[in-house]
C-alpha atoms as a PDB file:
ATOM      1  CA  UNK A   1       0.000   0.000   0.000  1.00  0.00           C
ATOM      2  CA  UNK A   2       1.447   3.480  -0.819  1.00  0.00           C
ATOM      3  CA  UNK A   3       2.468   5.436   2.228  1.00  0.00           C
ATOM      4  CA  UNK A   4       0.293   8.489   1.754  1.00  0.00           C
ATOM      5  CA  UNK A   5      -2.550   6.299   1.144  1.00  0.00           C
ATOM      6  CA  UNK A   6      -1.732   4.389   4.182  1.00  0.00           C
ATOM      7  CA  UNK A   7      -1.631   7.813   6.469  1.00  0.00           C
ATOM      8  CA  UNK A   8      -4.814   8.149   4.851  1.00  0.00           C
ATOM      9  CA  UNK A   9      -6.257   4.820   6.103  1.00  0.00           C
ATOM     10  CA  UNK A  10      -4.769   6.115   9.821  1.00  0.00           C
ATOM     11  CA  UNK A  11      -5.924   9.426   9.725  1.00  0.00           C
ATOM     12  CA  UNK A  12      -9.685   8.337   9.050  1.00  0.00           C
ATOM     13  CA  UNK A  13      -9.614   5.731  11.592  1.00  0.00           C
ATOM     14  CA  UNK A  14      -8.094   7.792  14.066  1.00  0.00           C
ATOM     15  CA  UNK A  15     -10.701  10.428  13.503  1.00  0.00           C
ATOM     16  CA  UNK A  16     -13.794   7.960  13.272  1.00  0.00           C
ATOM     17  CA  UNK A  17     -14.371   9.692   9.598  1.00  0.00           C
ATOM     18  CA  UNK A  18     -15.129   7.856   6.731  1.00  0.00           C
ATOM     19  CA  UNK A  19     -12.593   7.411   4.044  1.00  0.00           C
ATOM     20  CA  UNK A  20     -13.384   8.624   0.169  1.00  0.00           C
ATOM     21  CA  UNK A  21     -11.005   6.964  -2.227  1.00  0.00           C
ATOM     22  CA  UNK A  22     -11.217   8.089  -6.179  1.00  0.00           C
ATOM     23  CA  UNK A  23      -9.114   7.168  -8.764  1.00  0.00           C
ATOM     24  CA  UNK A  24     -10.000   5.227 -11.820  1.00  0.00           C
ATOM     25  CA  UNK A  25     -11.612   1.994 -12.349  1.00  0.00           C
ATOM     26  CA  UNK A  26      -9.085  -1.047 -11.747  1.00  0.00           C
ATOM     27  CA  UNK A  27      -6.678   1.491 -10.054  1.00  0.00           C
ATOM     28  CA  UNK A  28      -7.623  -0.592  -6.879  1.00  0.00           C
ATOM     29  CA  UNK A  29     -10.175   0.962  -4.860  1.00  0.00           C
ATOM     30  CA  UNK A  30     -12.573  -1.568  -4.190  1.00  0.00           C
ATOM     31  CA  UNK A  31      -9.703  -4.031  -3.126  1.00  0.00           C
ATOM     32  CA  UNK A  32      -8.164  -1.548  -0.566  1.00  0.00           C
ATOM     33  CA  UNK A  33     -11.006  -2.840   1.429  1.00  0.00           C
ATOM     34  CA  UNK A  34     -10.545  -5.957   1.641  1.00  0.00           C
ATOM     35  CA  UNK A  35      -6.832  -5.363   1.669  1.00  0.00           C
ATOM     36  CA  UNK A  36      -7.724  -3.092   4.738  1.00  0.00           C
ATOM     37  CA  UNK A  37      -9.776  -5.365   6.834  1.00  0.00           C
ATOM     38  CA  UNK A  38      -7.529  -8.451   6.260  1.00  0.00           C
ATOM     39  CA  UNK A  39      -4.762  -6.079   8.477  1.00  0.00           C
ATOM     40  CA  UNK A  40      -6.881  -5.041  10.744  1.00  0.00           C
ATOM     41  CA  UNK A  41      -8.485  -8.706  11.351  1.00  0.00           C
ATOM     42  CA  UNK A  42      -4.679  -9.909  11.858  1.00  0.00           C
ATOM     43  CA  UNK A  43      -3.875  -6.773  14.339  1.00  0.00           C
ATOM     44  CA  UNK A  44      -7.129  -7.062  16.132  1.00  0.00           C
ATOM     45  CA  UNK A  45      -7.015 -11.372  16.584  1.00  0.00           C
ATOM     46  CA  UNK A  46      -7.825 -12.313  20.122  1.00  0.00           C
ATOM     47  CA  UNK A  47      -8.385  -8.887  21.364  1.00  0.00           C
ATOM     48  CA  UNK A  48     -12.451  -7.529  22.065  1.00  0.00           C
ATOM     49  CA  UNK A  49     -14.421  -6.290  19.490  1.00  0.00           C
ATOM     50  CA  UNK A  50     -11.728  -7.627  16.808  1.00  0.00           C
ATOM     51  CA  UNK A  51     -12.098  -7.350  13.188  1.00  0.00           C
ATOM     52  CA  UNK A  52     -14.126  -9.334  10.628  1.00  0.00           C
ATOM     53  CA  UNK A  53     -11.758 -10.283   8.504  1.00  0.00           C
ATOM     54  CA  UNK A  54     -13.652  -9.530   5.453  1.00  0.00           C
ATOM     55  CA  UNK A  55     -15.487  -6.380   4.381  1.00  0.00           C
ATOM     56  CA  UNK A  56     -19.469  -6.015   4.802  1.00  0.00           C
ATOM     57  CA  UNK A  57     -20.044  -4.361   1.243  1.00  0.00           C
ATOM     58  CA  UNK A  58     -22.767  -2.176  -0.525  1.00  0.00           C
ATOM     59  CA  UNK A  59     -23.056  -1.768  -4.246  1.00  0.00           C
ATOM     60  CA  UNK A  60     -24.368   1.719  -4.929  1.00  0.00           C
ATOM     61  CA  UNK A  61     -26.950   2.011  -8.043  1.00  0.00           C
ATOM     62  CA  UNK A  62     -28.760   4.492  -9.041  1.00  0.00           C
ATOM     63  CA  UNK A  63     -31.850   3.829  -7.043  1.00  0.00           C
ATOM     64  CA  UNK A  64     -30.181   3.675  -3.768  1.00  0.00           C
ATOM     65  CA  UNK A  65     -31.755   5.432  -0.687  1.00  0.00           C
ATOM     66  CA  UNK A  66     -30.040   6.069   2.609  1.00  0.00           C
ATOM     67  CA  UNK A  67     -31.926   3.815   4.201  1.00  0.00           C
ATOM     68  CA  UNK A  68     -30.885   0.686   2.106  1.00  0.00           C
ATOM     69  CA  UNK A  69     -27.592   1.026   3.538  1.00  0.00           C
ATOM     70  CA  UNK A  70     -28.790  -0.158   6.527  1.00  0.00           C
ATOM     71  CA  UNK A  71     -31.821  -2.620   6.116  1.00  0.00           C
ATOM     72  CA  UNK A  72     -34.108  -3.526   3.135  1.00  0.00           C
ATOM     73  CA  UNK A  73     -37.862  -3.879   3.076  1.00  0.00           C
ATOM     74  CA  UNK A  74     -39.603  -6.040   0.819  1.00  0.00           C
ATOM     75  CA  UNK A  75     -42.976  -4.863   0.871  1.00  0.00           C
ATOM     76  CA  UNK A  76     -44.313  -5.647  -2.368  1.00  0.00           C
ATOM     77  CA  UNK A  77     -44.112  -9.176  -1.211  1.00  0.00           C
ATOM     78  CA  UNK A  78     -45.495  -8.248   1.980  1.00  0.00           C
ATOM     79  CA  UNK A  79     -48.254  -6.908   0.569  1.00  0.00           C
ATOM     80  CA  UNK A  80     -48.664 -10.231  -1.673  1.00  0.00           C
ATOM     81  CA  UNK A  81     -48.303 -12.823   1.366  1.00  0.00           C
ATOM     82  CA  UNK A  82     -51.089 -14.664   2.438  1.00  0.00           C
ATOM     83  CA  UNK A  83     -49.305 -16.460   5.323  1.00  0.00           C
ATOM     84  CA  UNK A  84     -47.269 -13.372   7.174  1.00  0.00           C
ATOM     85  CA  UNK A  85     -48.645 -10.524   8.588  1.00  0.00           C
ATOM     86  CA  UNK A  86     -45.150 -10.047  10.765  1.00  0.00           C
ATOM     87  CA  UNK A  87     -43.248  -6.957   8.963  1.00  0.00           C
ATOM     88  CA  UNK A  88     -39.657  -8.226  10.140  1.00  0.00           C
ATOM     89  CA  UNK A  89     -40.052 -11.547   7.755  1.00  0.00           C
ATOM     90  CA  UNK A  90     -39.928  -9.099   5.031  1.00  0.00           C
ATOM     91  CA  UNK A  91     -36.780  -7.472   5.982  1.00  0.00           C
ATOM     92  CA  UNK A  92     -32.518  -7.841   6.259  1.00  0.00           C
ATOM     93  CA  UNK A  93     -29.957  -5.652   7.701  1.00  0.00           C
ATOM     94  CA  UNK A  94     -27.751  -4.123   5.174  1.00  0.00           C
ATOM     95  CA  UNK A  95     -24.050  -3.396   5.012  1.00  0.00           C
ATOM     96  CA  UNK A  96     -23.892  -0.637   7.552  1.00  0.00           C
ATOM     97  CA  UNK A  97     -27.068  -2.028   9.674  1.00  0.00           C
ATOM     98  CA  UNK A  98     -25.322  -4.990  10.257  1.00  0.00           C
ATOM     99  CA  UNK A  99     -22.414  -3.647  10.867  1.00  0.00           C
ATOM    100  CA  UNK A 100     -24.229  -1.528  13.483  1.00  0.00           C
ATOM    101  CA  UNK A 101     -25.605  -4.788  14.790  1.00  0.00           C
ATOM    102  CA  UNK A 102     -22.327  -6.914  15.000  1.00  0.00           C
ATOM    103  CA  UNK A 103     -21.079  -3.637  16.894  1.00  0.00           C
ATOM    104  CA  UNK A 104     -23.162  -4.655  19.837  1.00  0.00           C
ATOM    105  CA  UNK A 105     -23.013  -7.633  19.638  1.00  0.00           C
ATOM    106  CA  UNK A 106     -26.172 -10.419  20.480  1.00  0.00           C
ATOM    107  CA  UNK A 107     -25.895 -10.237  24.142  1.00  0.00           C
ATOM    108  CA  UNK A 108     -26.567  -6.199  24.312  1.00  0.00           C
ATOM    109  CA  UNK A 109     -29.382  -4.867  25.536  1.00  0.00           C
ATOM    110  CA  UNK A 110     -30.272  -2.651  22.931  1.00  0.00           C
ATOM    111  CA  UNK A 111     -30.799  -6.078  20.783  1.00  0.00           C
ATOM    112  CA  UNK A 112     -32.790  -7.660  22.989  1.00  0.00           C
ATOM    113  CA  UNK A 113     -36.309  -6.347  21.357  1.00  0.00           C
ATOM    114  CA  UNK A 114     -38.894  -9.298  19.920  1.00  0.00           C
ATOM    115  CA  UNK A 115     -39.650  -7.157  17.189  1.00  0.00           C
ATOM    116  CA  UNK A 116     -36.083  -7.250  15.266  1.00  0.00           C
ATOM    117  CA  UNK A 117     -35.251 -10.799  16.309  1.00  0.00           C
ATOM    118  CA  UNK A 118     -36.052 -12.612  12.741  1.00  0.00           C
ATOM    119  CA  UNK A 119     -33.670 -10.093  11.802  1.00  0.00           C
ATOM    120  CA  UNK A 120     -30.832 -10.903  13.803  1.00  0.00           C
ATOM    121  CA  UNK A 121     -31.735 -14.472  13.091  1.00  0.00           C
ATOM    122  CA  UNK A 122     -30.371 -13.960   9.605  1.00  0.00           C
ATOM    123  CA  UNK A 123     -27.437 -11.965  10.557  1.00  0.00           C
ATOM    124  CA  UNK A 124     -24.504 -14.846  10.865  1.00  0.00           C
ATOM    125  CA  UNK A 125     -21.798 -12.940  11.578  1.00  0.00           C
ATOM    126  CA  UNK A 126     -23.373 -11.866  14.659  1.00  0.00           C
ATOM    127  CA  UNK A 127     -21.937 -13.012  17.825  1.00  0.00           C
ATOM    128  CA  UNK A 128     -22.374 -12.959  21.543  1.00  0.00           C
ATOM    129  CA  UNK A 129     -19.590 -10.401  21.800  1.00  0.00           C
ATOM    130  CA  UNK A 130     -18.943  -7.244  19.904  1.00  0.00           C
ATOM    131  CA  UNK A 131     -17.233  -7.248  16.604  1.00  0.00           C
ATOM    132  CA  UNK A 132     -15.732  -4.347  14.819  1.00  0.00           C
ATOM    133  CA  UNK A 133     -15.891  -4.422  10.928  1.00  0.00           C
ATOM    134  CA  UNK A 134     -15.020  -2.618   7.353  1.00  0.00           C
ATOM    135  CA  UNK A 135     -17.875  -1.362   5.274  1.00  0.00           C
ATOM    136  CA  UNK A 136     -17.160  -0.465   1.950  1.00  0.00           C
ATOM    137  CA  UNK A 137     -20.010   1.233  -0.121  1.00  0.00           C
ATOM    138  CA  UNK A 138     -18.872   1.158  -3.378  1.00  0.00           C
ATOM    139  CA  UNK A 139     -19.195   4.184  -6.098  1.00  0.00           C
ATOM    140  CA  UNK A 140     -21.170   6.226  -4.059  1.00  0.00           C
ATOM    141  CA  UNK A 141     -21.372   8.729  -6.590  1.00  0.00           C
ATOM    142  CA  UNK A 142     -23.862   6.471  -8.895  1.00  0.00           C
ATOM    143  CA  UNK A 143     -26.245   7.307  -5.782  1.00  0.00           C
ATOM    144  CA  UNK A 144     -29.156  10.442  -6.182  1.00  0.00           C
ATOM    145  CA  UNK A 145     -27.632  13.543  -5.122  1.00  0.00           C
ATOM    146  CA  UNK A 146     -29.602  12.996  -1.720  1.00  0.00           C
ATOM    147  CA  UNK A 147     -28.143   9.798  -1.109  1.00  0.00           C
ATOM    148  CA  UNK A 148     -24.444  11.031   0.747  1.00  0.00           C
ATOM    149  CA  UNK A 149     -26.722  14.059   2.268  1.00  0.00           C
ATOM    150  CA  UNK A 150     -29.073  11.620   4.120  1.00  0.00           C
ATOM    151  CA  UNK A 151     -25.887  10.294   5.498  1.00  0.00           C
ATOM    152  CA  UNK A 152     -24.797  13.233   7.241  1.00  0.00           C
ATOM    153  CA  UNK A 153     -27.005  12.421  10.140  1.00  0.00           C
ATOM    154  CA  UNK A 154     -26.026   8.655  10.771  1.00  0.00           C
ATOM    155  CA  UNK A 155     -22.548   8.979   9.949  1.00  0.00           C
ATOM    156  CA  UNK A 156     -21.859  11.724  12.730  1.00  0.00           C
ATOM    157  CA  UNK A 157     -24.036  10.167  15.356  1.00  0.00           C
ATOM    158  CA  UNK A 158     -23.941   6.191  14.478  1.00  0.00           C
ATOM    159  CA  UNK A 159     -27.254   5.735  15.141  1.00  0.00           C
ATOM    160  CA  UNK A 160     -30.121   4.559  12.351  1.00  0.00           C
ATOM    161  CA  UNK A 161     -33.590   3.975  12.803  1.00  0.00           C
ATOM    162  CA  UNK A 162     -36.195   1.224  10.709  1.00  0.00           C
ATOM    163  CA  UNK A 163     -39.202   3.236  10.865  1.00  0.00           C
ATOM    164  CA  UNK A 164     -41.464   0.485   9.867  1.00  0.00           C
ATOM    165  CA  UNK A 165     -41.001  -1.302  13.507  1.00  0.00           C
ATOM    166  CA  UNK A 166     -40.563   1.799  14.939  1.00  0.00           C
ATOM    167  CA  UNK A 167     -36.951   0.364  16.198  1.00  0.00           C
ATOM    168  CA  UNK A 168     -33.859   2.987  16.908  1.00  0.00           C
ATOM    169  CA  UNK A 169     -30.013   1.158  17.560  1.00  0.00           C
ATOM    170  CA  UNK A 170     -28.238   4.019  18.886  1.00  0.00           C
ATOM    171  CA  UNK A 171     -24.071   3.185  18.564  1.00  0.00           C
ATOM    172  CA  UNK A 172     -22.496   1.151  20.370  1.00  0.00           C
ATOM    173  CA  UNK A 173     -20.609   2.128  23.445  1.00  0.00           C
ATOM    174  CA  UNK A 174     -17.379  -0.123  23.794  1.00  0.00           C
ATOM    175  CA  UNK A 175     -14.611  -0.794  21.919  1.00  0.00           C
ATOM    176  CA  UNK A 176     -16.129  -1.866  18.163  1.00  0.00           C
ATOM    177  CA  UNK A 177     -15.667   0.303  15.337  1.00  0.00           C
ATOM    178  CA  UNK A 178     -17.225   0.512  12.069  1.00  0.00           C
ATOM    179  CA  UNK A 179     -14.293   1.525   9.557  1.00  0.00           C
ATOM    180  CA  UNK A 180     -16.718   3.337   6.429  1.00  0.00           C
ATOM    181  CA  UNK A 181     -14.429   3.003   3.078  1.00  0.00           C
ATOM    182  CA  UNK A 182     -16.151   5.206   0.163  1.00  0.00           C
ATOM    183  CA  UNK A 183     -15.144   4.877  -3.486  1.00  0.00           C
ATOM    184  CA  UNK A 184     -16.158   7.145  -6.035  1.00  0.00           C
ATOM    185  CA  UNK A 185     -15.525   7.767 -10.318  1.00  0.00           C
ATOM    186  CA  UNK A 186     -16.257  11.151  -9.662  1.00  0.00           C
ATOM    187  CA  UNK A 187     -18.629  10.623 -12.569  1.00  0.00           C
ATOM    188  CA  UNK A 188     -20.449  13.580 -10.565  1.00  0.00           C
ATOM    189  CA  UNK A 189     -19.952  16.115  -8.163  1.00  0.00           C
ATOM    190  CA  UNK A 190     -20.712  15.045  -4.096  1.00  0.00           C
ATOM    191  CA  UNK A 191     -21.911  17.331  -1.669  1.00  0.00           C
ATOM    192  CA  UNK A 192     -20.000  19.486  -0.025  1.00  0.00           C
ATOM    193  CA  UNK A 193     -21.184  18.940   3.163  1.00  0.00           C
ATOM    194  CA  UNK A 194     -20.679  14.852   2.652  1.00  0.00           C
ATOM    195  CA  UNK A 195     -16.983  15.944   1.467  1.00  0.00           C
ATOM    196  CA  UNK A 196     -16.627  17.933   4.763  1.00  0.00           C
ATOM    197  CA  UNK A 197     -17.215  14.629   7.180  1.00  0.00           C
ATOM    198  CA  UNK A 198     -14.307  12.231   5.224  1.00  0.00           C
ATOM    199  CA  UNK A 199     -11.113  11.892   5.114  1.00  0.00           C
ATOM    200  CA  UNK A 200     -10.104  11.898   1.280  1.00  0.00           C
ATOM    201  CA  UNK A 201      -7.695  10.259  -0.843  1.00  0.00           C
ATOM    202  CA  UNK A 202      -7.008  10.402  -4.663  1.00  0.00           C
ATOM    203  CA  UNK A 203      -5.440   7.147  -5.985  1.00  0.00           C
ATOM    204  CA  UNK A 204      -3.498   8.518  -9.281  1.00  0.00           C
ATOM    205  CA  UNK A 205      -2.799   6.828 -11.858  1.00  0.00           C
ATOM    206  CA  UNK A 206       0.178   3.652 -11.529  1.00  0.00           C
ATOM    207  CA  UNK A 207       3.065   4.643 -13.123  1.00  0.00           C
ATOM    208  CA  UNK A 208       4.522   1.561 -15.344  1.00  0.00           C
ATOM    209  CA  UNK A 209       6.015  -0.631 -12.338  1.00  0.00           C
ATOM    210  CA  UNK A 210       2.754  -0.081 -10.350  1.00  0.00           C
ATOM    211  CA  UNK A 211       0.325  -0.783 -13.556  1.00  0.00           C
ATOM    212  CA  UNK A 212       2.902  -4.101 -14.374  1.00  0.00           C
ATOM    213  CA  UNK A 213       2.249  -5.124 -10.821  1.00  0.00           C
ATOM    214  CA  UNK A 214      -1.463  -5.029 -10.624  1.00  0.00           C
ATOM    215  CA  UNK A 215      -1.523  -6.733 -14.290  1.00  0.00           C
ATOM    216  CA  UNK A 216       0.586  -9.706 -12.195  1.00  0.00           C
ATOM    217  CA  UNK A 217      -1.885  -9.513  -9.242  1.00  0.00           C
ATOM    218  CA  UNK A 218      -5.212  -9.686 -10.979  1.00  0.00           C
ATOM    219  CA  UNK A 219      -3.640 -11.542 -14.184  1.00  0.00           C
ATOM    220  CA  UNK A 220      -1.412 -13.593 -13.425  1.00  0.00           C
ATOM    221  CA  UNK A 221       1.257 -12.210 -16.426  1.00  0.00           C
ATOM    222  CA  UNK A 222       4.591 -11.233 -15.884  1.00  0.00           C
ATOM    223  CA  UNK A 223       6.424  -8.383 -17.156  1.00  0.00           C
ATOM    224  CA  UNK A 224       7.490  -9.872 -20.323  1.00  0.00           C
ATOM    225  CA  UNK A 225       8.805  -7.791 -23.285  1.00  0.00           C
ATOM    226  CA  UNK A 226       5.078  -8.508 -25.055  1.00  0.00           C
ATOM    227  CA  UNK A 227       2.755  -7.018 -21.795  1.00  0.00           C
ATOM    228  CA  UNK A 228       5.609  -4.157 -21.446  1.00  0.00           C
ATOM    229  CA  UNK A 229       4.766  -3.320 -24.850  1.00  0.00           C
ATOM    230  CA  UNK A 230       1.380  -3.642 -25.098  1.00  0.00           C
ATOM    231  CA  UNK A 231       1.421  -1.633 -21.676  1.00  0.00           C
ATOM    232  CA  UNK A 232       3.306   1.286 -23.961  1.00  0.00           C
ATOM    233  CA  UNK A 233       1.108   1.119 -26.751  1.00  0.00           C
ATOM    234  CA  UNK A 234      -2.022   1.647 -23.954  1.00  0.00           C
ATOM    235  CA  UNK A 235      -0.285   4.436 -22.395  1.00  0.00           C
ATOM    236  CA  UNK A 236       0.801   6.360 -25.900  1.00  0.00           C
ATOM    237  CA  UNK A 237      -2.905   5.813 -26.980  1.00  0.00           C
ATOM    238  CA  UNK A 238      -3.940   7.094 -23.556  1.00  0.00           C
ATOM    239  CA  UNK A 239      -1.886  10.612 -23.850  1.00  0.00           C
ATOM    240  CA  UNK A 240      -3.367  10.953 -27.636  1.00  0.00           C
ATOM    241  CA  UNK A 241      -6.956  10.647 -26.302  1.00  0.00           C
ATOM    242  CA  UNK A 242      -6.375  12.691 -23.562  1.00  0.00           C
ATOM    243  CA  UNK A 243      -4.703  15.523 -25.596  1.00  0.00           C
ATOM    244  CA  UNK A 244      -7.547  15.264 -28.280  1.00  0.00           C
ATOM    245  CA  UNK A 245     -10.607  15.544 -25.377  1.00  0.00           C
ATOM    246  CA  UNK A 246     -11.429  12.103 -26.083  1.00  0.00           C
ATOM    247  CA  UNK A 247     -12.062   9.626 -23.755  1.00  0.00           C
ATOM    248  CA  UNK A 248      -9.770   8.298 -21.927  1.00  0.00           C
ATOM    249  CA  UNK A 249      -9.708   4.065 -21.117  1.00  0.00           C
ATOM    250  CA  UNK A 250      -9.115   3.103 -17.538  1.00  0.00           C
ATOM    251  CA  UNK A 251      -7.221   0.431 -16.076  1.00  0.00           C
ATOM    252  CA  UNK A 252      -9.827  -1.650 -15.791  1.00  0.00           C
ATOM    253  CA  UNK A 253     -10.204  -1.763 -19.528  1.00  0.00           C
ATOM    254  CA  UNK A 254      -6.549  -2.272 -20.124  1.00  0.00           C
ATOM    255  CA  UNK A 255      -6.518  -5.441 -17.933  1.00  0.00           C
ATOM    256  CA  UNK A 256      -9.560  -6.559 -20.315  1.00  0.00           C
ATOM    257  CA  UNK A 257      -8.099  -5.456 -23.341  1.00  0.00           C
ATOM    258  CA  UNK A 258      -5.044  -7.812 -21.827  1.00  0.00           C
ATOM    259  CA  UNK A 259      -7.055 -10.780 -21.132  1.00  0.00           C
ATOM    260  CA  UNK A 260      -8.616 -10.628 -24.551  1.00  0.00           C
ATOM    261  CA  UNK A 261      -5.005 -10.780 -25.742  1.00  0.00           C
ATOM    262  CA  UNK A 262      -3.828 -13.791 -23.784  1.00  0.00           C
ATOM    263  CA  UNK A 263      -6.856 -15.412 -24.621  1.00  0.00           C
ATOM    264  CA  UNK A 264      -6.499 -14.918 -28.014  1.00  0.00           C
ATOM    265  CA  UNK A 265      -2.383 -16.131 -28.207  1.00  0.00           C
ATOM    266  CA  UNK A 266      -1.084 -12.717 -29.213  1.00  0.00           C
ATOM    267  CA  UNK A 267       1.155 -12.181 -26.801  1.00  0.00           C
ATOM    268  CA  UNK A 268       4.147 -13.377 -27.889  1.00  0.00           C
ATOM    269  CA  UNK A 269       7.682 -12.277 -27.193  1.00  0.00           C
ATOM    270  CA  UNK A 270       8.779 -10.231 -30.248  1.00  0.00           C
ATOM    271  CA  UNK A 271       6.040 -10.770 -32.147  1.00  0.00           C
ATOM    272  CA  UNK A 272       4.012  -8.440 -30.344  1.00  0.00           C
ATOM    273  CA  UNK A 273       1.804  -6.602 -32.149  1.00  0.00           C
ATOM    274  CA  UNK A 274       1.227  -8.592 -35.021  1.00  0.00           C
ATOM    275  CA  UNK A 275       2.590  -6.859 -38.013  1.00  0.00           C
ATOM    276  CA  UNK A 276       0.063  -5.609 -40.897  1.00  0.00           C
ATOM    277  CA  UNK A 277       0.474  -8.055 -43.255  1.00  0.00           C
ATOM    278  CA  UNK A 278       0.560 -11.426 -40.354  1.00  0.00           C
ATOM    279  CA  UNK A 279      -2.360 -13.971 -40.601  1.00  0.00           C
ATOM    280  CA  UNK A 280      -3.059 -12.629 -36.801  1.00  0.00           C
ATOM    281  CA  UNK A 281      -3.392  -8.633 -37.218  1.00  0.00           C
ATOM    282  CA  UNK A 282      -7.231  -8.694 -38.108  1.00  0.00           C
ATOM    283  CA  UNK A 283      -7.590 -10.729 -34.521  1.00  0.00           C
ATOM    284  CA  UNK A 284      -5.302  -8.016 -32.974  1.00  0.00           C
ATOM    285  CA  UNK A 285      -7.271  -5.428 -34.402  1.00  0.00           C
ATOM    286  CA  UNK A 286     -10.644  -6.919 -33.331  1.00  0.00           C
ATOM    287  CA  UNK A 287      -8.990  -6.595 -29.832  1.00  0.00           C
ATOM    288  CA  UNK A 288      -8.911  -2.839 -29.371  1.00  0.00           C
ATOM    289  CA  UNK A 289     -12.568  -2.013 -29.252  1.00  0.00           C
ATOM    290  CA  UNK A 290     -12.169  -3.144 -26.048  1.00  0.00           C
ATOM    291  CA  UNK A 291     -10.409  -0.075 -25.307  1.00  0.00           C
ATOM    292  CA  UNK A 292     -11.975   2.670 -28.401  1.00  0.00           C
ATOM    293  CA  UNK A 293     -15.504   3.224 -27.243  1.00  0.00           C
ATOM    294  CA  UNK A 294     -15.238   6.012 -30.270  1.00  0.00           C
ATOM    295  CA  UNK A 295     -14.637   3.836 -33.165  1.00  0.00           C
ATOM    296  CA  UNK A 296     -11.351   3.724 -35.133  1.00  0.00           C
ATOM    297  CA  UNK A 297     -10.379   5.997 -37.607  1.00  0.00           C
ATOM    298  CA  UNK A 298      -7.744   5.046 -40.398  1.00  0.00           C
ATOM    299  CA  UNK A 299      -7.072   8.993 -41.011  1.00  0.00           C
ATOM    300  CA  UNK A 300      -5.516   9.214 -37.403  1.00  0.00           C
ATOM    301  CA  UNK A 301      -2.036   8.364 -36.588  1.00  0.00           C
ATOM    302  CA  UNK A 302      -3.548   6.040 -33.606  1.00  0.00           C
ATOM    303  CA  UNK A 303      -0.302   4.110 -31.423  1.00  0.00           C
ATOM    304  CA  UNK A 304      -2.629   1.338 -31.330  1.00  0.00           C
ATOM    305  CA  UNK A 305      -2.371   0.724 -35.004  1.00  0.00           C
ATOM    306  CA  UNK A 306       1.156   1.354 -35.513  1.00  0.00           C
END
């Protein structure tokens, strides 16, 4: 992990603040999660309220509301059943809900209420003790503008309310934590009163050594003379489309445009890419739309083509 992004990690925990991390697609976001609660399930081992050692994650879409962060409500099917009338069947804790939850821990007294038990009953993580957990809620910034504003409330005070059993957890007070890892595209703007509350960090983008290790890590490739190129040709076509306002592919698309590639046998040690007249170049060719979401254009000079 790089140092500054590190003294992020530290800073936000320290402060009980949530931690924003942009950058890219594939630049790693979503992993520093996991990456992060794996250390702090190994620092924690043994001790009270340790670690999960595995994040409790949320998928942001479009639809999201605040409030499906925490549980979820079925009630079209509610609605439809014959054979319950009891709201709670209907209903799950969600990533930070049940983080909120493990927090306490089973044995708590703020759990004890017959109302959410069926919920708790489908909780497994939850244990006797407290627990302390990661929660990452992926690319927040898919979310409705209101979405991080609705926040505000329950990230400063930890506590969340399901209004349809009329059931408040207030947060816990011993030694769990709730680490909150945000990731955003900054495909829009967030609030600037959401921005106030985190701590932020800006994952730029790997320089060759850094992009040649992740391509090992998620890809199993080495750094053979036929990735190192192909990794040149992505970067040149990169600072073309970025100089000419087009868009510009991610690393996430290189590492498909790179699996495409190895799937296809074309990359070979100095014979990398195929040359315009080998029996392979139309397959090598077909491999870049993967990467030009604009279409190709035989009047430009495009390092893809070369």
């Amino acid at each position: 992990m790089d140092t500054r992004l590190q003294r992020a990690v530290e800073l936000a925990i320290a402060l009980d603040k949530p931690l924003l991390v942009s950058g890219e697609p594939g630049t790693g976001k979503t992993q520093l999660a996991q990456h992060v609660a794996h250390m702090l399930s190994e620092q924690t081992q043994g001790s009270e309220a340790s670690f999960l050692p595995k994040p409790i994650e949320f998928y942001t879409k479009s639809t999201s509301l605040a409030t499906d962060l925490f549980y979820t409500y079925d009630a079209v099917s509610h609605f439809r059943s014959k054979d319950h009338t009891d709201t709670s069947a209907f209903m799950d804790f969600t990533a930070l809900g049940r983080a909120r939850v493990l927090a306490h821990g089973r044995s708590s007294a703020s759990l004890q209420a017959p109302r959410i038990q069926p919920l708790l009953a489908r909780c497994p993580e939850l244990a006797d003790r407290p627990q302390s957990s990661v929660v990452l809620i992926d690319e927040i910034d898919k979310a409705p503008r209101e979405f991080p504003n609705d926040l505000l409330n329950e990230m400063e005070s930890g506590e969340f309310r399901i209004r349809e059993l009329d059931f408040s957890l207030k947060k816990a007070q011993n030694d769990a934590r709730v680490v909150v890892i945000l990731t955003s595209n900054f495909e829009k703007s967030l609030p600037n009163a959401f921005l106030r509350r985190c701590v932020f960090y800006h994952i730029p983008f790997p320089d060759d050594d850094q992009l040649l290790d992740i391509v090992n890590l998620r890809l199993g490739l080495d750094k053979s003379p036929a990735v190192r190129e192909a990794l040149q040709r992505f970067k040149s076509f990169r600072d073309q489309a970025r100089q000419s306002s087009n868009r510009v592919p991610s690393t996430a698309e290189f590492l498909d445009w790179l699996r495409v590639l190895r799937a296809d046998g074309l990359l070979i040690d100095g014979a990398f890419p195929p040359g315009p007249a080998h029996v392979a170049r139309t397959l090598y060719e077909s491999s870049l739309v993967v990467l030009l979401k604009d279409g190709l254009s035989p009047d430009k000079a495009n390092p893809l083509l070369m």
